[in-house]
Protein backbone atom coordinates (compact mmCIF):
# COMPACT_ATOMS: atom_id res chain seq x y z
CA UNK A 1 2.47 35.23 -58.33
CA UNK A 2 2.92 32.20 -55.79
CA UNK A 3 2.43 33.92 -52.25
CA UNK A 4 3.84 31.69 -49.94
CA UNK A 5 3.33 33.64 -47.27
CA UNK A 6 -0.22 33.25 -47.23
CA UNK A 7 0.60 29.89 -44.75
CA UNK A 8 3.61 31.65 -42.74
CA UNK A 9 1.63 34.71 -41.73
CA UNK A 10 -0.48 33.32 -38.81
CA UNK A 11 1.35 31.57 -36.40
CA UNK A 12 -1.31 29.27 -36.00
CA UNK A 13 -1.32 28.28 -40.05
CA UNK A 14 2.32 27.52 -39.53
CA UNK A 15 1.72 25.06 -37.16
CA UNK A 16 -1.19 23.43 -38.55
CA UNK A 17 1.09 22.94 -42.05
CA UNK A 18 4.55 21.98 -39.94
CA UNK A 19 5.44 18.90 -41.26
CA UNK A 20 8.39 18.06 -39.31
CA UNK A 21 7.37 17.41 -35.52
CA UNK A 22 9.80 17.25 -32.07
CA UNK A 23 9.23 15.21 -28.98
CA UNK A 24 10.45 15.04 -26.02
CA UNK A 25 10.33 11.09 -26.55
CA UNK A 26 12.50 10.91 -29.61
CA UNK A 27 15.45 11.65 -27.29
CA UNK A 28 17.97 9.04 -25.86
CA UNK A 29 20.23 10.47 -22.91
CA UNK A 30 23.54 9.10 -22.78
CA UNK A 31 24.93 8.10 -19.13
CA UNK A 32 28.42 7.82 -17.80
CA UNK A 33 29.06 5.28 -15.21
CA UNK A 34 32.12 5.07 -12.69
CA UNK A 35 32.80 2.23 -9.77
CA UNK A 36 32.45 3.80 -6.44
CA UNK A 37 30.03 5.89 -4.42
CA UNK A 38 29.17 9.66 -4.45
CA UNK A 39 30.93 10.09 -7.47
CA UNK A 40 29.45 13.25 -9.57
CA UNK A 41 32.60 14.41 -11.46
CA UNK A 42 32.01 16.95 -14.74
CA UNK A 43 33.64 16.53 -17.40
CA UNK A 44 36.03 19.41 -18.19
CA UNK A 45 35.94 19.34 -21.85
CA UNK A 46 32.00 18.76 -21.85
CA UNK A 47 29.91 21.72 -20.13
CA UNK A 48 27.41 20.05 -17.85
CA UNK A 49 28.29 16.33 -18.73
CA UNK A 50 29.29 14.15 -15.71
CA UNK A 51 30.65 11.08 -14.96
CA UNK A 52 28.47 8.88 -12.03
CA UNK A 53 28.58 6.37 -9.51
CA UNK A 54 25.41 4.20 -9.53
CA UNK A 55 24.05 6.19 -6.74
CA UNK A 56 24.39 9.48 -8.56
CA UNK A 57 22.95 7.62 -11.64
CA UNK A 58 20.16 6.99 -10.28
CA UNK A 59 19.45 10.46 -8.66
CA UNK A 60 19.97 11.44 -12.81
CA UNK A 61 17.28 9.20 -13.39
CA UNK A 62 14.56 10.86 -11.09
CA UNK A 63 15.53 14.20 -12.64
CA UNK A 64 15.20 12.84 -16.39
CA UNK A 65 11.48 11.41 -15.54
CA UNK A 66 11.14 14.67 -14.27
CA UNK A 67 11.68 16.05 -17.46
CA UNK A 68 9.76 13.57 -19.11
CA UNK A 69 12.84 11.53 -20.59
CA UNK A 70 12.69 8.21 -20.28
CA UNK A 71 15.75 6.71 -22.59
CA UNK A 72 19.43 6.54 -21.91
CA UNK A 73 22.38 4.45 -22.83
CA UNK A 74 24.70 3.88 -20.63
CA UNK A 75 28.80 3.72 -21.24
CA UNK A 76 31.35 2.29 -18.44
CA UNK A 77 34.26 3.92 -17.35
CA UNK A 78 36.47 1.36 -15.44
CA UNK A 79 39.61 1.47 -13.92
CA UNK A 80 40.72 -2.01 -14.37
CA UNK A 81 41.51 -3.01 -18.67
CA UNK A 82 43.43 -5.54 -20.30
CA UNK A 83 43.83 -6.59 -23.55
CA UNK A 84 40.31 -7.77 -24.48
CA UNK A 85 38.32 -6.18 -21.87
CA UNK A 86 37.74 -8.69 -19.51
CA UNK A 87 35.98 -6.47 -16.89
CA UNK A 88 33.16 -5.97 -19.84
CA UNK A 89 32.58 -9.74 -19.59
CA UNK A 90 31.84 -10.40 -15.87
CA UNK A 91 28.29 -10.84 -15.01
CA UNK A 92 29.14 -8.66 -12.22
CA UNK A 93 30.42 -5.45 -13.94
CA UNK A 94 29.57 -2.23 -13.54
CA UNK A 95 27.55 -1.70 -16.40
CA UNK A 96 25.54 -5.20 -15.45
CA UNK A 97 25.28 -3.50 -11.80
CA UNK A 98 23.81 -0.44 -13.57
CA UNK A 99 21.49 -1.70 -15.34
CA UNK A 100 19.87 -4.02 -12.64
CA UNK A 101 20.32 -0.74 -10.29
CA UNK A 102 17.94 1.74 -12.75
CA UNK A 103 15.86 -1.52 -13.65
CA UNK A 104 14.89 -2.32 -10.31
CA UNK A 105 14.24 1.43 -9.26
CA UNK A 106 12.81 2.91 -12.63
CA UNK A 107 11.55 -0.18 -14.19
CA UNK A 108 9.67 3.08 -16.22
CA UNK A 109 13.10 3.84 -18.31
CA UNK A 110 14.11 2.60 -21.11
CA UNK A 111 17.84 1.58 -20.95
CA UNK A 112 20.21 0.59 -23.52
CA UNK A 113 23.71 -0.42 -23.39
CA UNK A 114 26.49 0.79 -25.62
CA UNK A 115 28.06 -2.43 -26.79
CA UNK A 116 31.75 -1.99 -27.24
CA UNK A 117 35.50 -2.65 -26.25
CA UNK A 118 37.08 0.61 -26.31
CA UNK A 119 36.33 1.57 -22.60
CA UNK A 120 37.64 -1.79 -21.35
CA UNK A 121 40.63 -2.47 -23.24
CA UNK A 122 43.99 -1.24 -22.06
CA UNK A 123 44.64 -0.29 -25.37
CA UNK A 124 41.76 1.60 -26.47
CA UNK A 125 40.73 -0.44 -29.56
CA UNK A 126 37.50 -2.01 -29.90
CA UNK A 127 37.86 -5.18 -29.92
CA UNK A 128 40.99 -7.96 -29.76
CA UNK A 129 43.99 -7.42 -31.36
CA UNK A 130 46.26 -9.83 -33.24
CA UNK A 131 49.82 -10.30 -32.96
CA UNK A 132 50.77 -7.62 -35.69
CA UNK A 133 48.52 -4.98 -33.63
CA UNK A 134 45.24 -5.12 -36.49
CA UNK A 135 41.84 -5.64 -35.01
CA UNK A 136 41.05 -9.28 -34.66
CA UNK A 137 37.00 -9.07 -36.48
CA UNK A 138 36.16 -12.68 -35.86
CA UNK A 139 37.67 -12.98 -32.31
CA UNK A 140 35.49 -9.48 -31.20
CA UNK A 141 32.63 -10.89 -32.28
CA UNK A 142 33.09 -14.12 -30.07
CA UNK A 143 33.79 -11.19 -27.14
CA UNK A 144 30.63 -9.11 -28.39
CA UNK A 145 28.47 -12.12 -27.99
CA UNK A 146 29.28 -12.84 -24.21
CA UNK A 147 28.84 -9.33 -23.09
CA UNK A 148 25.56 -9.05 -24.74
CA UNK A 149 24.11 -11.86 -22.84
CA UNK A 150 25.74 -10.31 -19.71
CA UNK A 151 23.53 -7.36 -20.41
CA UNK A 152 20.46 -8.77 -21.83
CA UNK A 153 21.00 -11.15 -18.48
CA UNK A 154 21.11 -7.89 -16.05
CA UNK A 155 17.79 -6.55 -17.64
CA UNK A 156 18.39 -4.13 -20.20
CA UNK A 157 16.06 -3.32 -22.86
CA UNK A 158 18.07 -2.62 -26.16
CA UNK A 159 21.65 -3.65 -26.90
CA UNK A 160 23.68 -1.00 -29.11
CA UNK A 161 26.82 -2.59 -30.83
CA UNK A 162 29.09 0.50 -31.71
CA UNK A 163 32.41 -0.98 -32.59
CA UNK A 164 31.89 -1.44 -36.30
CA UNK A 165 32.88 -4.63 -36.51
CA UNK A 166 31.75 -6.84 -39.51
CA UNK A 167 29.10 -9.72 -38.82
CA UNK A 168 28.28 -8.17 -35.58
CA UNK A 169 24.55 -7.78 -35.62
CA UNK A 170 24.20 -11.60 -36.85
CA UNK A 171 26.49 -12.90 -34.55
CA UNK A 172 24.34 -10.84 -31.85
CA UNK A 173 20.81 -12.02 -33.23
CA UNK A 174 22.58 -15.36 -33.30
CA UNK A 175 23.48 -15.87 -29.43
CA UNK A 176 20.76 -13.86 -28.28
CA UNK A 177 17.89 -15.59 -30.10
CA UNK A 178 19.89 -19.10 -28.65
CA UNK A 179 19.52 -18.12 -25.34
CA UNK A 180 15.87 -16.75 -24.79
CA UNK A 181 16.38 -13.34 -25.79
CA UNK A 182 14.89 -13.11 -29.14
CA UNK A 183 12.54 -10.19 -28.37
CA UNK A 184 16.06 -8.05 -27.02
CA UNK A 185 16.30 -5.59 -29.99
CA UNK A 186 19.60 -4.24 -31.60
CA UNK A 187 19.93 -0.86 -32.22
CA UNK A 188 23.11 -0.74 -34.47
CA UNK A 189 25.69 2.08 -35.04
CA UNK A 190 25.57 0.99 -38.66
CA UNK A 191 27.21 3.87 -40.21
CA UNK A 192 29.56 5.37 -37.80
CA UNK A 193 32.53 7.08 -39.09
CA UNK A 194 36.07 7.89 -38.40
CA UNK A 195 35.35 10.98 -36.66
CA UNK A 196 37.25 14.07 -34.94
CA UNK A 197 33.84 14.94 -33.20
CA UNK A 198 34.48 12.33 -30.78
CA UNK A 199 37.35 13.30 -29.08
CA UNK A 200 35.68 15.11 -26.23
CA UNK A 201 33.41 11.42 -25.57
CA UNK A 202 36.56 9.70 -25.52
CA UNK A 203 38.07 11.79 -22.90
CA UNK A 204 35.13 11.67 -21.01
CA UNK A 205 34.83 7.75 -21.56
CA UNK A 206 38.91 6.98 -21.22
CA UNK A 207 38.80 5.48 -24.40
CA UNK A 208 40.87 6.99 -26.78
CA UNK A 209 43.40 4.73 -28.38
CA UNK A 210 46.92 4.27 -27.43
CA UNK A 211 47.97 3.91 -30.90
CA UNK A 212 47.23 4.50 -34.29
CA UNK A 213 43.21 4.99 -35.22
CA UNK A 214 40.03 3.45 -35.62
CA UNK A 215 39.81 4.12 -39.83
CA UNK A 216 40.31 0.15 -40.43
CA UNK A 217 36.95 -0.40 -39.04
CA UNK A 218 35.05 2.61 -38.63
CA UNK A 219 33.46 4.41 -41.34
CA UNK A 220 35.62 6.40 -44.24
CA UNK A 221 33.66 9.84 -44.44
CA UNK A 222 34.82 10.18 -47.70
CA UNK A 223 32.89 7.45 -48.71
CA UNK A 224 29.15 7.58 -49.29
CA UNK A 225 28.30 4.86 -50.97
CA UNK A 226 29.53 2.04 -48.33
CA UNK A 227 27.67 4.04 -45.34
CA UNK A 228 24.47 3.49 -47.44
CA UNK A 229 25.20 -0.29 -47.94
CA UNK A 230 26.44 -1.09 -44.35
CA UNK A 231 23.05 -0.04 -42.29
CA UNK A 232 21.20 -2.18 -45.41
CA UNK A 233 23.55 -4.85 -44.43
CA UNK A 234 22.95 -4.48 -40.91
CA UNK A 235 19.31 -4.32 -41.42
CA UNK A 236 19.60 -7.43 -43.54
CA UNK A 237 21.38 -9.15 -40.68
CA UNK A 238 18.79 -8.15 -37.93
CA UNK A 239 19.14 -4.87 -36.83
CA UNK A 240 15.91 -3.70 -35.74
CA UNK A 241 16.79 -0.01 -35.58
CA UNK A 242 19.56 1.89 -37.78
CA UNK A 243 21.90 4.61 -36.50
CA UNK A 244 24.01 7.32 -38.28
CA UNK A 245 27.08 8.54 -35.96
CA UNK A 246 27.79 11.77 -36.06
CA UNK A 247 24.65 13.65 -37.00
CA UNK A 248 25.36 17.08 -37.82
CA UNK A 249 27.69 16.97 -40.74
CA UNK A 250 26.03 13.88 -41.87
CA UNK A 251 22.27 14.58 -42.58
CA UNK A 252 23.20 13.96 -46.39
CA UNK A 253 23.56 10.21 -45.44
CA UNK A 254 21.08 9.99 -42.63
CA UNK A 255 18.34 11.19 -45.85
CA UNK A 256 19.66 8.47 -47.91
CA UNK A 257 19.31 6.12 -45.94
CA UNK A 258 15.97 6.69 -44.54
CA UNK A 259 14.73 6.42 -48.26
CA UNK A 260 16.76 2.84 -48.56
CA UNK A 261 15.30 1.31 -45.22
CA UNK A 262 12.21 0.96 -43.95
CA UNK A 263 13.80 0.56 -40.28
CA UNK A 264 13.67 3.23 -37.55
CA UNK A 265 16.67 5.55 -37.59
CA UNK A 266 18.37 7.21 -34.89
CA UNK A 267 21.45 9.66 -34.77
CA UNK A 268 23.97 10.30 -32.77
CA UNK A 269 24.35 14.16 -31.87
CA UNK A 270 27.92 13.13 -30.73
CA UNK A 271 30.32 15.27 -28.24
CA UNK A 272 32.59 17.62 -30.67
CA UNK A 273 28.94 18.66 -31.84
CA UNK A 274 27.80 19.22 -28.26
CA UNK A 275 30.95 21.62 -27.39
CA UNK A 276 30.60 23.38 -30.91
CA UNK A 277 27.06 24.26 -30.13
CA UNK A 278 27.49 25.18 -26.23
CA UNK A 279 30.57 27.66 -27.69
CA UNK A 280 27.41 29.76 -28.38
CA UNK A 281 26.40 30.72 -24.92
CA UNK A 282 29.63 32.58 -24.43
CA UNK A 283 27.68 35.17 -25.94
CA UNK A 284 23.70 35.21 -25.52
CA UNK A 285 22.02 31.98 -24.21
CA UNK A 286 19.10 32.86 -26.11
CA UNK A 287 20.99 32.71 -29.41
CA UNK A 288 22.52 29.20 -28.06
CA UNK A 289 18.53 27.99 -27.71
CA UNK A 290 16.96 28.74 -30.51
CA UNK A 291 20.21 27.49 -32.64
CA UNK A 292 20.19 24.16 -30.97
CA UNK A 293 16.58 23.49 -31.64
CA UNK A 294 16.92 24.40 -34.91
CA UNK A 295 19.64 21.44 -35.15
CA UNK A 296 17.45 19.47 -33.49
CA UNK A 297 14.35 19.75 -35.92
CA UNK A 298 17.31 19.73 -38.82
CA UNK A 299 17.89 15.96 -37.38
CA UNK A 300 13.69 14.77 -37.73
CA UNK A 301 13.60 16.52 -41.20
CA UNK A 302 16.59 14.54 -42.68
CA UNK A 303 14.84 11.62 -41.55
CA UNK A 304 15.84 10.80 -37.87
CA UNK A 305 13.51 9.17 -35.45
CA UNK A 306 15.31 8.92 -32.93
CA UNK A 307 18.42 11.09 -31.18
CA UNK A 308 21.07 10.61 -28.91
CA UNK A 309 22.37 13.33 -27.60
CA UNK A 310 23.80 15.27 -24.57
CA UNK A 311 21.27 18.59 -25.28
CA UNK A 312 18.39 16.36 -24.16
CA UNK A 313 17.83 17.77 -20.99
CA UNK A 314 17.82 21.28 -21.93
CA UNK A 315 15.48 20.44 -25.18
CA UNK A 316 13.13 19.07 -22.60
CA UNK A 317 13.48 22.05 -20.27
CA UNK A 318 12.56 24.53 -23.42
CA UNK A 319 9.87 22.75 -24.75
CA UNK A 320 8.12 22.57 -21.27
CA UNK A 321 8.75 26.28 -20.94
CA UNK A 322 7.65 27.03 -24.20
């Protein structure tokens, strides 16, 4: 008889034959920015999740290195949208402010920017629309490619394109590498799908569509096979790091494509995942921590190297107490 528990008995053989490892510095924390001052507002479908001015950013900041994190993204919230997102292009926006801001203070954090429309369009889509209301692809990318040099011009240190958008991560190598900024990596949301989980994110980010959906461009969950071939695409194109977006119900396709790709992977532990898992504390916190690490180690053993998401701060805070 096979006794397995001959490894599992002493908790010090079970770590010595652990093969799946957490660290506090696989985690990226996202940010939410606002124009203004003093600004600390919480979200109210997103327990502990807060949209910041600069200043309150940056106070964030001291408390993540604190912690020991030392990655965010950052997404804008703006008042002022049009039609193709002008305030996303000025070299003076508020995610350009933000990043010079934390760069100039921290120059220890890692920052990356969330590359996208959706937050600065009056409409909510991602990108420019065409006179029949369909996403405009080529048109976005031309848009894409002026606010990444805004950002890569205000100092950031990894650009992440999440729109979906076909040709984007060549089009970005392309302008990029043209203007100096060919050691600026990409991390691209290369197989993000159509997804209720985001709906809390996109009331936190004002970004929800006006009309219709995002299913032309995002990902079809049903299918498998094109989220396999779109982060090889990507990765053929440039990308220097791969993303799957969400994670949870996903770890299927985050395992097939680590075993496709030789590329880092992250994933996105996205917001409807976030309030599913905090819906445990209602009844015993400790049943809330020790089922959110356990997502968090089912993330590395799929194949992630990397996650995104809005539990970083209290994964930090258990694994220092622990």
């Amino acid at each position: 008889m096979k006794r397995f528990r001959r490894t599992k008995i002493n908790p010090r053989i079970r770590n010595l034959v652990q093969d799946v490892y957490l660290d506090v510095k696989d985690f990226i924390y996202p940010l939410f920015v606002v124009p203004g001052k003093n600004i600390k507002k919480e979200s109210e479908v997103l327990e502990g999740i807060y949209q910041m001015s600069i200043d309150k950013i940056l106070d964030e900041c001291e408390e993540l290195i604190s912690l020991g994190i030392y990655n965010v993204i950052l997404f804008g919230v703006v008042d002022i949208k049009d039609s193709i997102g002008s305030s996303a292009l000025d070299s003076n926006s508020l995610i350009a402010k933000c990043i010079k801001s934390i760069k100039e203070k921290y120059p220890e954090i890692m920052v990356v920017s969330d590359l996208c429309f959706c937050e600065y369009t009056d409409h909510g889509h991602c990108g420019v629309l065409d006179c029949n209301d369909i996403l405009n692809n080529d048109k976005t990318l031309e848009l894409l490619a002026k606010q990444a040099l805004v950002h890569a011009k205000s100092g950031v240190d990894m650009i992440a394109p999440s729109g979906v958008i076909d040709g984007t991560i060549k089009a970005l190598r392309n302008i990029l590498d043209a203007n100096g900024f060919e050691n600026l990596p990409i991390m691209s949301y290369s197989t993000k799908f159509a997804s209720a989980f985001y709906d809390p994110f996109r009331d936190l980010a004002d970004s929800s569509p006006s009309f219709g959906d995002r299913k032309s461009y995002q990902m079809d969950f049903r299918d498998s096979k094109q989220a396999i071939s779109r982060s090889i695409s990507d990765e053929e194109d440039g990308a220097d790091i791969l993303m799957v977006k969400p994670a949870m119900t996903y770890l299927d396709i985050v395992s097939k494509i680590k075993n496709s790709s030789s590329l880092p992977l992250a994933v996105y532990n996205v917001s409807g995942e976030y309030m599913m898992m905090k819906s445990l504390m209602k009844n015993s916190i400790e049943v809330y921590e020790r089922t959110m690490m356990e997502l968090m180690y089912s993330f590395k053993r799929a194949g992630a190297d990397i996650i995104i998401s809005y539990h970083a701060k209290e994964v930090a805070d258990i694994m220092r107490r622990k």
